[in-house]
Protein backbone atom coordinates (compact mmCIF):
# COMPACT_ATOMS: atom_id res chain seq x y z
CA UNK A 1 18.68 3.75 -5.19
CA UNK A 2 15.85 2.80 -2.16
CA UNK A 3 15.85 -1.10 -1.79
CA UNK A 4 13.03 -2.84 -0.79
CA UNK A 5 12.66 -5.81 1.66
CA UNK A 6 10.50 -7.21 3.96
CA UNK A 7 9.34 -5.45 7.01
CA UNK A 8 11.81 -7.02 10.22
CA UNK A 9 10.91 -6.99 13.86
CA UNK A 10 13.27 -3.72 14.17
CA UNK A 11 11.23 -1.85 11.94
CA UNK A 12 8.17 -1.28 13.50
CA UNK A 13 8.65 1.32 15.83
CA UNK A 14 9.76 3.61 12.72
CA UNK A 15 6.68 1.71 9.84
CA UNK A 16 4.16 2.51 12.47
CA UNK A 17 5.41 5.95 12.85
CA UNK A 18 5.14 5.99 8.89
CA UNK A 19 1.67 4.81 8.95
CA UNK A 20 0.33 6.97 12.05
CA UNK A 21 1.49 10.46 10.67
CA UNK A 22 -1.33 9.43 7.16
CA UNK A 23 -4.95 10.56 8.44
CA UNK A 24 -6.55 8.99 5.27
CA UNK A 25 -4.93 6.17 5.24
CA UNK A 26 -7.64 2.61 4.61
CA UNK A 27 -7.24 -0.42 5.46
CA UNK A 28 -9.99 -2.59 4.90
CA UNK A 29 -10.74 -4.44 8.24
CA UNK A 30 -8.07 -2.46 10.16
CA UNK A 31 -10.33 0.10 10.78
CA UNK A 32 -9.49 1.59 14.89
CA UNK A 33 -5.96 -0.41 14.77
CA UNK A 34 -3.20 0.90 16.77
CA UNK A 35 -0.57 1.40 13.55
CA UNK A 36 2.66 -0.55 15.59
CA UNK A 37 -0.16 -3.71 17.00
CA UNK A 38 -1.38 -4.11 13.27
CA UNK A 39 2.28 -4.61 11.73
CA UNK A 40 3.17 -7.05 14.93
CA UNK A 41 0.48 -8.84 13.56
CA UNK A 42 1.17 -8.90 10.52
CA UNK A 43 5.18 -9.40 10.41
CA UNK A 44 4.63 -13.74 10.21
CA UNK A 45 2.65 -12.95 7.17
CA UNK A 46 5.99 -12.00 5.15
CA UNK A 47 3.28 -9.23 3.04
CA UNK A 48 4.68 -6.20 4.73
CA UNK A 49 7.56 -4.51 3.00
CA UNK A 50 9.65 -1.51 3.98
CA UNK A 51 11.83 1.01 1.17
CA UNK A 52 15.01 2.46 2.74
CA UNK A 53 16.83 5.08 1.00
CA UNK A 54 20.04 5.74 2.64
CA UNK A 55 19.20 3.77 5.97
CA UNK A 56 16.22 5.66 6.63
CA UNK A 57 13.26 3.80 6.33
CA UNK A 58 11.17 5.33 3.54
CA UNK A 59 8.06 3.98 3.08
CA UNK A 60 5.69 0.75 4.20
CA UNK A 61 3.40 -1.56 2.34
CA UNK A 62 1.23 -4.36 2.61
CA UNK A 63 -0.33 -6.20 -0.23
CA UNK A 64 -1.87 -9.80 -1.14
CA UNK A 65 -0.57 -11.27 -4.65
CA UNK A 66 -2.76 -13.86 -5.00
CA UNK A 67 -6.39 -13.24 -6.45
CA UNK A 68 -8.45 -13.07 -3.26
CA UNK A 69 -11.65 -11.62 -5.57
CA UNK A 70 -12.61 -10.65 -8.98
CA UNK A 71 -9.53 -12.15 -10.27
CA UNK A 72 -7.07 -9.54 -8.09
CA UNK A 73 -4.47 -8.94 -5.59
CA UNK A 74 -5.32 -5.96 -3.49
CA UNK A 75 -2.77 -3.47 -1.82
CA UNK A 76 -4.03 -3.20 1.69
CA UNK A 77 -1.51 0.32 2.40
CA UNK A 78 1.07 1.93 0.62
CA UNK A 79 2.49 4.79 2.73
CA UNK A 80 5.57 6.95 1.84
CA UNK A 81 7.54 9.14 4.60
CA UNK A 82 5.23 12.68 4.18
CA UNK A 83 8.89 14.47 4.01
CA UNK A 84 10.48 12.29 0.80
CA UNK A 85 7.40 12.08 -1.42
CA UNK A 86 7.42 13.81 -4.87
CA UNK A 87 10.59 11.86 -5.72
CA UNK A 88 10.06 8.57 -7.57
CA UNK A 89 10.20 6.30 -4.35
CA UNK A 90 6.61 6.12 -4.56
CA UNK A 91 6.55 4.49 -8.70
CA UNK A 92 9.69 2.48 -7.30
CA UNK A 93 7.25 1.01 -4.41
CA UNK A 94 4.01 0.72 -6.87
CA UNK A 95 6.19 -1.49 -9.67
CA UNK A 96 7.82 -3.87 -7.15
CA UNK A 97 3.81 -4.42 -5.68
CA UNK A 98 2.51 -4.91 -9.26
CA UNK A 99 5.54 -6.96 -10.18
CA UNK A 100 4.74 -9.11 -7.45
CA UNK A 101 0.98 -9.23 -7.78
CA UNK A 102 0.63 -9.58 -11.62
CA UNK A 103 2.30 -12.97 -10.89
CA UNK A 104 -0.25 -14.62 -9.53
CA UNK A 105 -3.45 -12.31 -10.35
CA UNK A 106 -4.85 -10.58 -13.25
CA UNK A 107 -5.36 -7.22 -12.15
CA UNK A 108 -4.76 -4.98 -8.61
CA UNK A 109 -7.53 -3.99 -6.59
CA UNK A 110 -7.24 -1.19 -3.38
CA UNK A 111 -9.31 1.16 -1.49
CA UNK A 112 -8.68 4.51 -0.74
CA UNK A 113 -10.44 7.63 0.83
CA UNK A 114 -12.80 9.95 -1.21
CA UNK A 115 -10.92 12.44 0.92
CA UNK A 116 -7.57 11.42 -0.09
CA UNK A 117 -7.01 13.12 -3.47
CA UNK A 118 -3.53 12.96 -3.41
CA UNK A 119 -3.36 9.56 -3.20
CA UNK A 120 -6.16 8.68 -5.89
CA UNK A 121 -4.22 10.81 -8.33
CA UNK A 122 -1.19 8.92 -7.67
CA UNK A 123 -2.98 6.22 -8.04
CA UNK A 124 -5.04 6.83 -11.70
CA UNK A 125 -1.15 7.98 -13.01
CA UNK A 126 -0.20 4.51 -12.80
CA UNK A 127 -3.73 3.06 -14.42
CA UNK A 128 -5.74 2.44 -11.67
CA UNK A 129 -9.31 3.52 -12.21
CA UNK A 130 -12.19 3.70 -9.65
CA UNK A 131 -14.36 0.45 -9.96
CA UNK A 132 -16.68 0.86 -6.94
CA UNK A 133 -17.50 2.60 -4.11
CA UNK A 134 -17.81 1.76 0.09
CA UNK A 135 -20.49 4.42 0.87
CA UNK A 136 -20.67 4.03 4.52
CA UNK A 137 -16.91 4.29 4.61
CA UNK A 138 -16.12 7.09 2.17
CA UNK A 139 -13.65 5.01 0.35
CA UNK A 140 -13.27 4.46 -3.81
CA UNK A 141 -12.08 1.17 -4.72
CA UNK A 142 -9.76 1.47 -7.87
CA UNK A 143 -8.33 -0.99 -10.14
CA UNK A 144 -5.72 -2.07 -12.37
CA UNK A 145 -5.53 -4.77 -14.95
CA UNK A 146 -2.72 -6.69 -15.91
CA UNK A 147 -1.55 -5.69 -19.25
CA UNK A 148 -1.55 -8.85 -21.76
C-alpha cells in the first residue's frame, strides 16, 4: 500500500525529477519555473504531498483545500512516476486530494493541457468535467462537485 505524506526537504531532488520528466504538466502561475526552485518554495506551505510505494517516491502533488473561487479548492499538479502509472496509485492520490478538499470546499477545480489527453481522461473517470477554457494558454479547466 503507497502512503502519502507531506513533501520533506529530502524529497525534492527526486519530486522535481517527478515533475520535470511531465511536458504538459500546468501550473497556473508557475509557468517558466525551474521544477526543484518551485517545491523549495513551496515546502513552508505544508500543500505539497509525496506517495511512496516501497521507499520509492511515487508521485507529487500540490493542492489548496480551501475555496479560493467559485466555491472550490483547486489541484495546482498531480504528477505520478511515468514508469508506475496504470496501477491505482493515481485514484489512491486523487481520493486523499478530494478527501482533503471536500472539507473545506464544495467542489475541485484544476487546469490541465488541451494537449494532455491522458491526463483529462483520468481526470473525467473520476467526475471532473471541463468548465472553461484558458485560450491563450491551451489549458481546459475541469471540475468536480462535492457529492451531497
Amino acid at each position: 500500500m503507497a502512503k502519502i505524506r507531506p513533501l520533506s526537504h529530502r524529497d525534492i531532488p527526486e519530486a522535481a525529477a517527478i515533475l520535470d520528466q511531465e511536458q504538459g504538466l500546468c501550473m497556473l502561475g508557475e509557468e517558466g519555473t525551474n521544477p526543484r526552485q518551485m517545491l523549495e518554495g513551496m515546502l513552508e506551505s505544508r500543500r505539497v504531498y509525496v506517495m511512496e510505494l516501497d521507499s520509492i517516491l511515487a508521485g507529487v502533488a500540490s493542492f489548496v483545500p480551501e475555496p479560493i473561487f467559485a466555491g472550490g479548492g483547486c489541484i495546482q499538479f498531480l504528477v505520478i512516476r511515468k514508469e508506475l502509472r496504470h496501477n491505482g496509485i493515481g485514484r489512491q492520490f486523487i481520493g486523499f486530494i478530494e478527501r482533503k478538499i471536500f472539507l473545506k470546499s464544495r467542489r475541485v477545480f484544476l487546469s490541465v493541457s488541451s494537449q494532455n489527453e491522458p491526463a483529462r481522461l483520468f481526470f473525467e473517470r473520476f467526475g471532473y468535467h471541463k468548465t472553461g477554457e484558458l485560450v491563450d494558454r491551451f489549458e481546459w479547466i475541469l471540475r468536480k462537485d462535492r457529492e451531497c
